[in-house]
C-alpha atoms as a PDB file:
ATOM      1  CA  UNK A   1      12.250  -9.765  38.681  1.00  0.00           C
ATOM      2  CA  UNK A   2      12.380 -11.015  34.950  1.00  0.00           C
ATOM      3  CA  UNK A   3       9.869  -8.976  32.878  1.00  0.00           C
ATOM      4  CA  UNK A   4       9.295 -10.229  29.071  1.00  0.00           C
ATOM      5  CA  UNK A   5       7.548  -7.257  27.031  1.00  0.00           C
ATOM      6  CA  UNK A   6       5.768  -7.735  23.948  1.00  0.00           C
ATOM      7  CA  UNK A   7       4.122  -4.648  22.260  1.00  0.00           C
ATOM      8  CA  UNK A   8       1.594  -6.341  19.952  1.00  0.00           C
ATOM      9  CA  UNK A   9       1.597  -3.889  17.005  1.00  0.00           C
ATOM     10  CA  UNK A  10       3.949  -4.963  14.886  1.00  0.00           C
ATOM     11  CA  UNK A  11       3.738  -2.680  12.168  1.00  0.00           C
ATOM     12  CA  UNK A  12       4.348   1.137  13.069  1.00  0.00           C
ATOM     13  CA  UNK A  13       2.104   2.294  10.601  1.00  0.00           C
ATOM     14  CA  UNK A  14      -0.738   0.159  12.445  1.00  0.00           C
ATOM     15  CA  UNK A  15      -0.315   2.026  15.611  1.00  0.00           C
ATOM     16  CA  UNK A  16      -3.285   4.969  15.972  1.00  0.00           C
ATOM     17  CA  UNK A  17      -4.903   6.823  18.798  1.00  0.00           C
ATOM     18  CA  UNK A  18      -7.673   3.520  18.661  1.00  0.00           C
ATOM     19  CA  UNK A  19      -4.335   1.099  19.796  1.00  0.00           C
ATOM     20  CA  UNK A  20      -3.603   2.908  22.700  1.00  0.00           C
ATOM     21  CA  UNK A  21      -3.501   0.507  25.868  1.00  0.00           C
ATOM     22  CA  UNK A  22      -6.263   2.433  28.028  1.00  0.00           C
ATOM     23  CA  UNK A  23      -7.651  -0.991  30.135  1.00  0.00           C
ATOM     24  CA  UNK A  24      -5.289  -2.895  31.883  1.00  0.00           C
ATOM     25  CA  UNK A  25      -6.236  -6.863  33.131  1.00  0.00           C
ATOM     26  CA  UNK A  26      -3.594  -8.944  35.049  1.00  0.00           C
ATOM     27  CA  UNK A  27      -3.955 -12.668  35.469  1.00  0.00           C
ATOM     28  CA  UNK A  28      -1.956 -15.318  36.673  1.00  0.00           C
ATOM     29  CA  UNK A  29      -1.058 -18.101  34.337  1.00  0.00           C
ATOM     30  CA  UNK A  30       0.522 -21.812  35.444  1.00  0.00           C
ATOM     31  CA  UNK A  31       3.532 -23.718  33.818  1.00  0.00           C
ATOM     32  CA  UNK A  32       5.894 -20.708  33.032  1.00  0.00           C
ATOM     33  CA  UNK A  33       9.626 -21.236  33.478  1.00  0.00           C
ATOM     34  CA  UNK A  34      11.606 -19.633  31.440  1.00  0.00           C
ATOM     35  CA  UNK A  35      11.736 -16.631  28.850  1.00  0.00           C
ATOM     36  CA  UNK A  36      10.380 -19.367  25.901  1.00  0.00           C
ATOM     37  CA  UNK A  37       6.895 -19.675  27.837  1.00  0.00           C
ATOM     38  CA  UNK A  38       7.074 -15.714  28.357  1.00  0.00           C
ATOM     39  CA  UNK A  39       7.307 -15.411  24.830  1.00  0.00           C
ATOM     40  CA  UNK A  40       5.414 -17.635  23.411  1.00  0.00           C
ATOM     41  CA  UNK A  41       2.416 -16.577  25.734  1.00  0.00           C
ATOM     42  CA  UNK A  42       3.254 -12.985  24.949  1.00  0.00           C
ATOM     43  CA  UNK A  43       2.888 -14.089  20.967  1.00  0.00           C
ATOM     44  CA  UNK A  44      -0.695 -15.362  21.500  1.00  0.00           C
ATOM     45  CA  UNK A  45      -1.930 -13.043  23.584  1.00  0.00           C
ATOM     46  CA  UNK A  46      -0.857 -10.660  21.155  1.00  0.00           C
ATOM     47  CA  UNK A  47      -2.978 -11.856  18.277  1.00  0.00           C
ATOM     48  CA  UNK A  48      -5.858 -11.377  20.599  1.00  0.00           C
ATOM     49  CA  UNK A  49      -8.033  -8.520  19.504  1.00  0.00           C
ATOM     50  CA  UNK A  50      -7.777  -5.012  21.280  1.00  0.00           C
ATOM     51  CA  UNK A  51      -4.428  -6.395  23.224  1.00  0.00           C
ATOM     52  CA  UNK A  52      -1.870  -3.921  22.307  1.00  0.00           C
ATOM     53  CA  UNK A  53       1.222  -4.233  25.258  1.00  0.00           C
ATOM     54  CA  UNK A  54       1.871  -8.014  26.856  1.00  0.00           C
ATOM     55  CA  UNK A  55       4.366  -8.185  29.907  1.00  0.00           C
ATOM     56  CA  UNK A  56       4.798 -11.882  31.242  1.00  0.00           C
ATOM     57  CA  UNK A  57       6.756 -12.550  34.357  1.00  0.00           C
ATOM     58  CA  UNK A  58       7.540 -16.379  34.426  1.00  0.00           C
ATOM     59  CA  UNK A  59       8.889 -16.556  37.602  1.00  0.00           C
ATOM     60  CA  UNK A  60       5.705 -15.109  39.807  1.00  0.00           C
ATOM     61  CA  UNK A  61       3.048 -16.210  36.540  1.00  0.00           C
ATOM     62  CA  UNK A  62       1.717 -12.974  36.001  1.00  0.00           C
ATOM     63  CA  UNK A  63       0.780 -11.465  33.161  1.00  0.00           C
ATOM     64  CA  UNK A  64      -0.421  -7.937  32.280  1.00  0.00           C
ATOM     65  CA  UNK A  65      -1.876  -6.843  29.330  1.00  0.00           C
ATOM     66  CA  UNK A  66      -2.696  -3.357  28.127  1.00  0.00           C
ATOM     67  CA  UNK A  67      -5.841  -2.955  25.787  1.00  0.00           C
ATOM     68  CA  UNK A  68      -7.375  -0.244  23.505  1.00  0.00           C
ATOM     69  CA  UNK A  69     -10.960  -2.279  24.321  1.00  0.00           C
ATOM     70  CA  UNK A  70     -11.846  -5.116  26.393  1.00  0.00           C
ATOM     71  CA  UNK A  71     -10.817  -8.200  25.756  1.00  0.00           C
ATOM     72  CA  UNK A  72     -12.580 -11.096  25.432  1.00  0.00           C
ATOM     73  CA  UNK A  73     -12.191 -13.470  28.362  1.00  0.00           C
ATOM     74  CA  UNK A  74     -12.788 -16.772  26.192  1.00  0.00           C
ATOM     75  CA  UNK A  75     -10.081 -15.053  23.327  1.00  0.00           C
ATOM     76  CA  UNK A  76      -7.733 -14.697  26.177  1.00  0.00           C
ATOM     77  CA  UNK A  77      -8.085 -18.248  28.213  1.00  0.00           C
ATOM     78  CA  UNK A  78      -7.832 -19.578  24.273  1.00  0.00           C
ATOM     79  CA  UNK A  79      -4.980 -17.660  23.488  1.00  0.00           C
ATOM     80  CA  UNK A  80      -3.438 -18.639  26.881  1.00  0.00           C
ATOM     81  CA  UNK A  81      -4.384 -22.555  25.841  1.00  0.00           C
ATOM     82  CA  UNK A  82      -2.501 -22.351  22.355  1.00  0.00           C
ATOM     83  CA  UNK A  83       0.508 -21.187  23.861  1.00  0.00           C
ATOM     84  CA  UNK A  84       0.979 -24.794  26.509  1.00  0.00           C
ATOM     85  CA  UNK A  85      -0.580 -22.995  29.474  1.00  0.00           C
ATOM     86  CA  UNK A  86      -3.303 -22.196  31.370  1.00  0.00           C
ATOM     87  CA  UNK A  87      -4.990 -19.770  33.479  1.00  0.00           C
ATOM     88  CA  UNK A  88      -5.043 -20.395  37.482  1.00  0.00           C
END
């Protein structure tokens, strides 16, 4: 199994105890093919507030992401949206 990873702090420096991925959601997301949709998913999901780790599987259209706080669901179906996609 293909896994695409995506660690959503870019910047080192930006990294603190308060970025560590302590809540985990999975969903399943439809449309996914290849490693562009994993990444491009992974890069708005990313921008999503309190997401700090992304990991996309295209093939079985899961998606994990790790979070210092929960997410908001709307953020995340919106996110999701930009990307081409959407959430089963």
């Amino acid at each position: 199994m293909k896994l695409f990873q995506h660690n959503a702090t870019t910047d080192p420096t930006q990294h603190s105890a308060s970025s560590t991925a302590e809540i985990t959601r999975r969903f399943e997301v439809s449309g996914m093919t290849c490693s562009h949709c994993e990444r491009a998913i992974a890069a708005e999901l990313g921008t999503v507030p309190g997401v700090v780790t992304v990991d996309v599987d295209a093939p079985s259209g899961i998606v994990v992401i790790g979070c210092s706080f929960e997410p908001d669901p709307d953020a995340i179906r919106i996110a999701v949206h930009d990307a081409g996609y959407d959430l089963r």
